[in-house]
Protein backbone atom coordinates (compact mmCIF):
# COMPACT_ATOMS: atom_id res chain seq x y z
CA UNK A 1 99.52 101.72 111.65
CA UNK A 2 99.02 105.33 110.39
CA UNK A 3 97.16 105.62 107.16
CA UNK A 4 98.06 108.58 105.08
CA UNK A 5 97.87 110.54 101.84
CA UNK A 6 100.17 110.70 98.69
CA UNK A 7 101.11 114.36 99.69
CA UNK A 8 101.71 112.82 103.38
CA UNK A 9 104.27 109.91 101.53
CA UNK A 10 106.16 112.38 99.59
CA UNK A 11 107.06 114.48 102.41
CA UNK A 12 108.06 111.17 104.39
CA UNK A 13 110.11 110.39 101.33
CA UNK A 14 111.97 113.71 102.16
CA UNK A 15 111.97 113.62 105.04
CA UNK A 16 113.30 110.20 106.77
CA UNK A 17 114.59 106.97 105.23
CA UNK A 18 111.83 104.68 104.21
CA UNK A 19 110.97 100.83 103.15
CA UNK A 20 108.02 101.18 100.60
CA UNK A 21 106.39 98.22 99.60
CA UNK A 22 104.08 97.56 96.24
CA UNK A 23 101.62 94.39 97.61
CA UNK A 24 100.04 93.92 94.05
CA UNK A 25 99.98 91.44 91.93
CA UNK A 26 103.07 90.98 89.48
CA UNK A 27 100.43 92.17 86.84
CA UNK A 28 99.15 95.12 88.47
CA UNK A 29 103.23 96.21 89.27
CA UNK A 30 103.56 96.00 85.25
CA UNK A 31 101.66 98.91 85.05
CA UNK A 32 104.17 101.25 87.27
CA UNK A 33 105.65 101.35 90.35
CA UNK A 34 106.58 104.20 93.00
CA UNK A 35 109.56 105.24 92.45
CA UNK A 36 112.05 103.60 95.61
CA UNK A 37 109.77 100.90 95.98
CA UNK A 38 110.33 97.31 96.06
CA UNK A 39 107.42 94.59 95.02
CA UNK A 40 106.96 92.24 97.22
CA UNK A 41 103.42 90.63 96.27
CA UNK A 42 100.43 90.29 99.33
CA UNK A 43 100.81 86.34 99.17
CA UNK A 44 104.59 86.37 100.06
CA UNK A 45 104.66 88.95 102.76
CA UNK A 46 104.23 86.82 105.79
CA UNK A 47 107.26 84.90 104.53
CA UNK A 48 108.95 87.94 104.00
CA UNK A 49 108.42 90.23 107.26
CA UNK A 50 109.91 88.03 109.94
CA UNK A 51 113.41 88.73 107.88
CA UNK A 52 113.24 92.34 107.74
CA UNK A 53 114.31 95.13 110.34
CA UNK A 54 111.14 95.50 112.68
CA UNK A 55 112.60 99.28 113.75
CA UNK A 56 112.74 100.62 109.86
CA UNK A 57 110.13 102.96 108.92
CA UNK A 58 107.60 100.95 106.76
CA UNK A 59 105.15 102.40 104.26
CA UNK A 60 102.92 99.52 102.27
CA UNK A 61 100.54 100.16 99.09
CA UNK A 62 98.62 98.55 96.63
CA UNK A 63 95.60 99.47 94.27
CA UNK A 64 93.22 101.62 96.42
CA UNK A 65 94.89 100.76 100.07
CA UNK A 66 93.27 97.71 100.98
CA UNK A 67 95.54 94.89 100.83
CA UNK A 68 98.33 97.00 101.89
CA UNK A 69 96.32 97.89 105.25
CA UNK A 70 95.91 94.29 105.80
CA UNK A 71 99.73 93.69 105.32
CA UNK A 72 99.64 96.90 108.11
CA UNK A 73 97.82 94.80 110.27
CA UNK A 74 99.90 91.22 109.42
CA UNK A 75 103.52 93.50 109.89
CA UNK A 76 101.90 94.96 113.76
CA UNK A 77 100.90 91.40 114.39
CA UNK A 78 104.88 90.71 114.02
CA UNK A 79 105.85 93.52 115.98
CA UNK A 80 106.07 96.33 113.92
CA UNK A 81 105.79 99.41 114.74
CA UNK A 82 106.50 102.24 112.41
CA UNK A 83 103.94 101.33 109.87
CA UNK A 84 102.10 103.53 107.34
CA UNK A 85 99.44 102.43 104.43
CA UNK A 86 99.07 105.12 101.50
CA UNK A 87 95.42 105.40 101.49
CA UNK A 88 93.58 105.59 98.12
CA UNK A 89 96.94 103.29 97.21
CA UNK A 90 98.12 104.16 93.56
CA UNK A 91 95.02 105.34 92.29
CA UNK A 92 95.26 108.32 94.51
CA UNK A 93 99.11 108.92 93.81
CA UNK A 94 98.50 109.19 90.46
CA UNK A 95 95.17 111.33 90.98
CA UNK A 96 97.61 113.48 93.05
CA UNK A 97 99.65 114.21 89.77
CA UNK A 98 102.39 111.86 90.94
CA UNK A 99 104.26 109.55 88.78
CA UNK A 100 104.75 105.23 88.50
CA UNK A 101 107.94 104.37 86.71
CA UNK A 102 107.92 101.09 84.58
């Protein structure tokens, strides 16, 4: 798993198809949402991964990169291997002047 910055996501978002994936809590996704991304909330993921494409290009975040680093871990432990975790989560994309949508 590769951690990386909001400037770093962007230019993967350019640059190469992408699965992003917003671990909060259906409360915390209320507030906004990365554009592209789908929700899929911490406590479902491990039902979740073993039905996706294990190849794909997979960037998770949540709050302040956390959770979504421990989904990182969980998605390696299935045999993942293109994995990234948006450190600082979605407090640093919007401190980077980036936008949520609703």
């Amino acid at each position: 798993m590769e951690n990386i910055t909001p400037e770093e996501l962007r230019a993967l978002m350019h640059k190469k198809k992408i699965n992003l994936v917003d671990v909060r809590k259906d409360h915390e996704v209320k507030q906004g949402i990365i554009e592209g991304a789908i929700h899929v909330p911490m406590s479902l993921v491990n039902e979740w991964l073993p039905s996706q494409n294990i190849e794909s290009h997979w960037v998770f975040y949540c709050h302040v990169g956390v959770r979504s680093g421990q989904v990182g871990l969980i998605a390696e432990n299935f045999g993942f291997k293109n994995i990234y975790n948006l450190s600082g989560g979605v407090v640093a994309w919007c401190q980077s002047n980036f936008e949520l949508i609703k």
